[in-house]
N, C-alpha and C. Protein backbone atom coordinates (compact mmCIF):
# COMPACT_ATOMS: atom_id res chain seq x y z
N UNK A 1 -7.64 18.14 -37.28
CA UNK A 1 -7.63 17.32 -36.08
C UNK A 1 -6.58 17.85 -35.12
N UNK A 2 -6.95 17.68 -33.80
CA UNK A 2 -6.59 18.75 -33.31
C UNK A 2 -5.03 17.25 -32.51
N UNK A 3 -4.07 17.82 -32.06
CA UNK A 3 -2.40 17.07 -31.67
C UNK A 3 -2.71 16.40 -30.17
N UNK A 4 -3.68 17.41 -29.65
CA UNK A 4 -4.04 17.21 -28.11
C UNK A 4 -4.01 15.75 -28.14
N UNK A 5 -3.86 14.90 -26.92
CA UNK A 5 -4.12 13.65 -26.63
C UNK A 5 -5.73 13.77 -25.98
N UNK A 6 -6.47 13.02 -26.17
CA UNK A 6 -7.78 13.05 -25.71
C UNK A 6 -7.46 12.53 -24.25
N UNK A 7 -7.97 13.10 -22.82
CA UNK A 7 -8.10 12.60 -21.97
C UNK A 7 -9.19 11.58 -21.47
N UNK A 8 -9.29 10.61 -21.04
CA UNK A 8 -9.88 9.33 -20.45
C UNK A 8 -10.57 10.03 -19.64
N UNK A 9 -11.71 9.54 -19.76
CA UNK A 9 -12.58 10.25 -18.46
C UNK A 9 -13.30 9.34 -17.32
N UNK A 10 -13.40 8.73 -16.49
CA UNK A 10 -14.05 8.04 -15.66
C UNK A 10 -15.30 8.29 -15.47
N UNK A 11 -15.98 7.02 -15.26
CA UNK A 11 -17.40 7.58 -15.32
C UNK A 11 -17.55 7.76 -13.63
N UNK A 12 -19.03 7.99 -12.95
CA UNK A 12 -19.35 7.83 -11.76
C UNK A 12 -19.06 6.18 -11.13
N UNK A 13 -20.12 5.27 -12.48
CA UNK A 13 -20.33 4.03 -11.78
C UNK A 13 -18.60 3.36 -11.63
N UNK A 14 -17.42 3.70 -12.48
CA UNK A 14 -16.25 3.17 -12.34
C UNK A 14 -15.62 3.65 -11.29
N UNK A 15 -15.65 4.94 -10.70
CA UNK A 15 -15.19 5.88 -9.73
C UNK A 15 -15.75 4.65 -8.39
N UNK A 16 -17.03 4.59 -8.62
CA UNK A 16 -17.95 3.99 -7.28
C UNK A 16 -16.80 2.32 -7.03
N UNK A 17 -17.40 2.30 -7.81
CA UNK A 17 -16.74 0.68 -8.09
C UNK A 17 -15.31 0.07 -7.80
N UNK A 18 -14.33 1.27 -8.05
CA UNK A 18 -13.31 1.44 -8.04
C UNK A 18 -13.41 1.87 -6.12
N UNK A 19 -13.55 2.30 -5.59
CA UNK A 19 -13.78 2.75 -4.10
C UNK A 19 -14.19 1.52 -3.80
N UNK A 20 -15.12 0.90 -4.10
CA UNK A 20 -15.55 0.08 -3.04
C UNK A 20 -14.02 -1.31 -3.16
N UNK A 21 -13.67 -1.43 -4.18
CA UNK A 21 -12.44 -2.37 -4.34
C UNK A 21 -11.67 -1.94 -3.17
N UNK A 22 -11.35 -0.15 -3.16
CA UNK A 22 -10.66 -0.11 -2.21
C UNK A 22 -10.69 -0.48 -0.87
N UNK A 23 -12.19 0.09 -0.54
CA UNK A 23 -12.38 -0.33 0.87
C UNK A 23 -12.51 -1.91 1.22
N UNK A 24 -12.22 -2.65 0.27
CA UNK A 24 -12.28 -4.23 0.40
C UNK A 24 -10.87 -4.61 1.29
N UNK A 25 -9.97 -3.66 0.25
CA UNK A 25 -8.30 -3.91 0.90
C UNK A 25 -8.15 -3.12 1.92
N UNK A 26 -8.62 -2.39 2.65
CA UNK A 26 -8.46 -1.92 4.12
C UNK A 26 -8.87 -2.94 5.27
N UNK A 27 -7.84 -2.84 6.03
CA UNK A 27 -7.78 -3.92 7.59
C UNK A 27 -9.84 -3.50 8.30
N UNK A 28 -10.41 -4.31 8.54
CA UNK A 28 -11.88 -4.76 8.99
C UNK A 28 -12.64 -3.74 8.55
N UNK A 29 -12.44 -4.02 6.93
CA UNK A 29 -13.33 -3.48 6.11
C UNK A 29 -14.86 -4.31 5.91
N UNK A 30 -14.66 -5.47 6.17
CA UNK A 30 -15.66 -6.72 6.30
C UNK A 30 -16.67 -5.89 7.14
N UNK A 31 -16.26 -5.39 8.27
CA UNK A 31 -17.35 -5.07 9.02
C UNK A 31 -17.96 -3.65 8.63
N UNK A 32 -17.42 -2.95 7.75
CA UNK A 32 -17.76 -1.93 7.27
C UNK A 32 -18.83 -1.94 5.66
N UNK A 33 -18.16 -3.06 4.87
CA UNK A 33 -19.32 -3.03 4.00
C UNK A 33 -20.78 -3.20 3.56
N UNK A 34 -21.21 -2.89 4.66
CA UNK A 34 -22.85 -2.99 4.67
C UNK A 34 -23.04 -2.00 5.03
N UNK A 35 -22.18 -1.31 5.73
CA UNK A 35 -22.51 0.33 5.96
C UNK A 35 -22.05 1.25 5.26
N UNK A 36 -22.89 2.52 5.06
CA UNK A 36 -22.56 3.21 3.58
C UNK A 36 -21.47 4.06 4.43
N UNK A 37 -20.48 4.00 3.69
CA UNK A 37 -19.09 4.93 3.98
C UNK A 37 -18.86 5.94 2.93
N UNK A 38 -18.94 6.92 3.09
CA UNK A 38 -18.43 7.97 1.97
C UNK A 38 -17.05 7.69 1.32
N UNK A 39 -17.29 8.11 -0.01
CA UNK A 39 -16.00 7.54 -1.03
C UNK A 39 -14.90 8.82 -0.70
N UNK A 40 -15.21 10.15 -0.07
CA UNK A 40 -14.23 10.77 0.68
C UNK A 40 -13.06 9.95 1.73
N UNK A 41 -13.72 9.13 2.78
CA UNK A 41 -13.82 8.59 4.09
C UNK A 41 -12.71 7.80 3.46
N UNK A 42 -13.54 6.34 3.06
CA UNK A 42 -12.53 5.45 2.11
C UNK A 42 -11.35 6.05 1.79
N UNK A 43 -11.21 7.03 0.57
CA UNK A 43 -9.83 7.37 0.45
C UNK A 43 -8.90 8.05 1.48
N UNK A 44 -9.69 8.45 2.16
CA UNK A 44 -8.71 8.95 3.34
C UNK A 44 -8.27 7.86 4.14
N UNK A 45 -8.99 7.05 4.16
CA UNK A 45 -8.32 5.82 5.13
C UNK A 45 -7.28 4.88 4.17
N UNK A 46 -7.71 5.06 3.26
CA UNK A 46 -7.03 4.05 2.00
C UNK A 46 -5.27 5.17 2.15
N UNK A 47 -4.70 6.14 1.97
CA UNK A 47 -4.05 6.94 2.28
C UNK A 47 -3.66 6.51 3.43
N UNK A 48 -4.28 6.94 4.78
CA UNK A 48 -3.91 6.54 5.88
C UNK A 48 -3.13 5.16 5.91
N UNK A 49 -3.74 4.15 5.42
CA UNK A 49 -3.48 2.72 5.64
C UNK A 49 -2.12 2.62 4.88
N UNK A 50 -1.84 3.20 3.60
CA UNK A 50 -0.59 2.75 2.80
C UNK A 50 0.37 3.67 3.89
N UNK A 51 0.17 4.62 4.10
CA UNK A 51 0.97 5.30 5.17
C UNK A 51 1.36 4.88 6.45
N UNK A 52 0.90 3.70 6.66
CA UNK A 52 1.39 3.21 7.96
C UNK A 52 1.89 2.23 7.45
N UNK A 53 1.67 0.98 6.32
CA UNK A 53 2.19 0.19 5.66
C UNK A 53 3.42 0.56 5.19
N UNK A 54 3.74 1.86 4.51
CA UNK A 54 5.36 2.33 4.03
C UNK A 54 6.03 2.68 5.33
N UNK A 55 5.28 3.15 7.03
CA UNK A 55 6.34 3.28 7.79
C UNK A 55 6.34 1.90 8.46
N UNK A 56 6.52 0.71 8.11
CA UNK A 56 5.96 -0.38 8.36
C UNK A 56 7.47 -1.16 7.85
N UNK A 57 7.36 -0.69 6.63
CA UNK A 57 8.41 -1.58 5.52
C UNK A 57 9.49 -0.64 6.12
N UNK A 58 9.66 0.76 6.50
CA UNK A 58 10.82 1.66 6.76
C UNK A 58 11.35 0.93 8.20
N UNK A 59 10.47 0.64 8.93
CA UNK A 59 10.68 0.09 9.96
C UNK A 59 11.81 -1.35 9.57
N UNK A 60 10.78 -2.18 9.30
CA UNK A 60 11.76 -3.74 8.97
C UNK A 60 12.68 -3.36 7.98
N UNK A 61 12.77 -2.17 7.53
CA UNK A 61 14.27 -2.28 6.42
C UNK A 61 15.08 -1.80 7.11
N UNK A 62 14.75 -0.78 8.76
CA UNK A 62 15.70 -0.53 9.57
C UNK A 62 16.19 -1.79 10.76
N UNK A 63 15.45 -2.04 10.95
CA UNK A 63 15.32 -3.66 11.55
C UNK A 63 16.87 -4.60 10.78
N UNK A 64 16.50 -4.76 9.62
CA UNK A 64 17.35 -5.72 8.80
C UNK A 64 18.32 -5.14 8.55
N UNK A 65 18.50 -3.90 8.34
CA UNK A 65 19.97 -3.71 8.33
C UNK A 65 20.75 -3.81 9.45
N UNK A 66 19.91 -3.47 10.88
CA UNK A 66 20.51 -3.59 11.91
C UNK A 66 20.95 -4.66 11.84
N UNK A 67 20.56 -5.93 11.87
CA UNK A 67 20.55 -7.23 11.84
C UNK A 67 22.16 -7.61 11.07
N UNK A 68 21.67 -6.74 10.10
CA UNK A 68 22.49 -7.34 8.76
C UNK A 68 24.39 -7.14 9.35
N UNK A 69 23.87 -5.42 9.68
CA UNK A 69 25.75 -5.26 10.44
C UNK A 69 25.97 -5.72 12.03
N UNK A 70 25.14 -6.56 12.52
CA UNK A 70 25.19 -6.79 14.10
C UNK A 70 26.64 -8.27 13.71
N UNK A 71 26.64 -8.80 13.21
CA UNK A 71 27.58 -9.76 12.77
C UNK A 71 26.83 -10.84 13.49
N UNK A 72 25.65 -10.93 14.01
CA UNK A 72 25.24 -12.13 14.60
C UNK A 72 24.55 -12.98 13.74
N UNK A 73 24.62 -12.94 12.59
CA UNK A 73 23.92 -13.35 11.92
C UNK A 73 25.12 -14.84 10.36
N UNK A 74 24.61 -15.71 10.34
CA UNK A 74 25.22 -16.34 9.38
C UNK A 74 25.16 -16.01 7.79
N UNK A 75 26.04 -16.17 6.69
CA UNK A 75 25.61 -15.66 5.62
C UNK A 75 24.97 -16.01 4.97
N UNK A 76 23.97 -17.30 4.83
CA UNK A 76 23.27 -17.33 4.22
C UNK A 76 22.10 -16.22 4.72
N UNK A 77 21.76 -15.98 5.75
CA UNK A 77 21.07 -15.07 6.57
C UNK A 77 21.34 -13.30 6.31
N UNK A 78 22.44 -13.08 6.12
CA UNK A 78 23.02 -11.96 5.41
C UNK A 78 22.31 -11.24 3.89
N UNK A 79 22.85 -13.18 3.13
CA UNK A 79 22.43 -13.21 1.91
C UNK A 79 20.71 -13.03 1.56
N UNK A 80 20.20 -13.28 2.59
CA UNK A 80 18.75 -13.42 2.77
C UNK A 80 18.40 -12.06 2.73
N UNK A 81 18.81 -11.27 3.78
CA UNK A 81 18.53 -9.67 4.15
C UNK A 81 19.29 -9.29 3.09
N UNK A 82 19.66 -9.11 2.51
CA UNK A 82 20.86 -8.26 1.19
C UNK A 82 19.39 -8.49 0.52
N UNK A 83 19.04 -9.47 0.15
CA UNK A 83 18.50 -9.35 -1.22
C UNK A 83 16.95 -9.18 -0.76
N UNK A 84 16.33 -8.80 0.26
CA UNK A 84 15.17 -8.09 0.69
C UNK A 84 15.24 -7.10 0.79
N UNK A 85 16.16 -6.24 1.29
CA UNK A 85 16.66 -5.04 1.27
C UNK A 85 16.75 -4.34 -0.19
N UNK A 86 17.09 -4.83 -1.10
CA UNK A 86 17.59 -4.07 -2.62
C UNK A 86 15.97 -4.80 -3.55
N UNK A 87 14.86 -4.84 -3.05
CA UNK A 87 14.17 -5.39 -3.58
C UNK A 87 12.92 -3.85 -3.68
């Protein structure tokens, strides 16, 4: 018997299935699922979309720190941004 770990293989219909989940979680995907979208397309937008979502969060974590050292802020409000920030 051979040490190798056997690799998992995906089938087509899980691959399919798995895509269309995705394109569920993309912004006015509603209006897209009745129309056939290539499972290329999908992942490229699925990509696209987390990519504007992470400069999204880079954004408000630059936002909140600003916030955080502007001193205009009270500490429970501090305490608020501290612990969104390290999250």
């Amino acid at each position: 018997m051979s040490n190798r770990r056997r690799v998992s293989r995906i089938t087509e219909d899980e691959a399919q299935e798995l895509i269309l989940k995705l394109q569920t979680l993309l912004p006015d995907s509603s209006s897209r699922c009745n129309s056939k979208v290539s499972a290329s397309n999908i992942l490229k937008e699925t990509c696209n979309y987390i990519k504007k979502l992470q400069k999204e969060v880079d954004d408000l974590s630059d936002r909140l720190t600003q916030l955080a050292s502007s001193g205009d802020i009270t500490s429970i409000d501090a305490d608020i941004i501290a612990s969104l920030l390290h999250q």
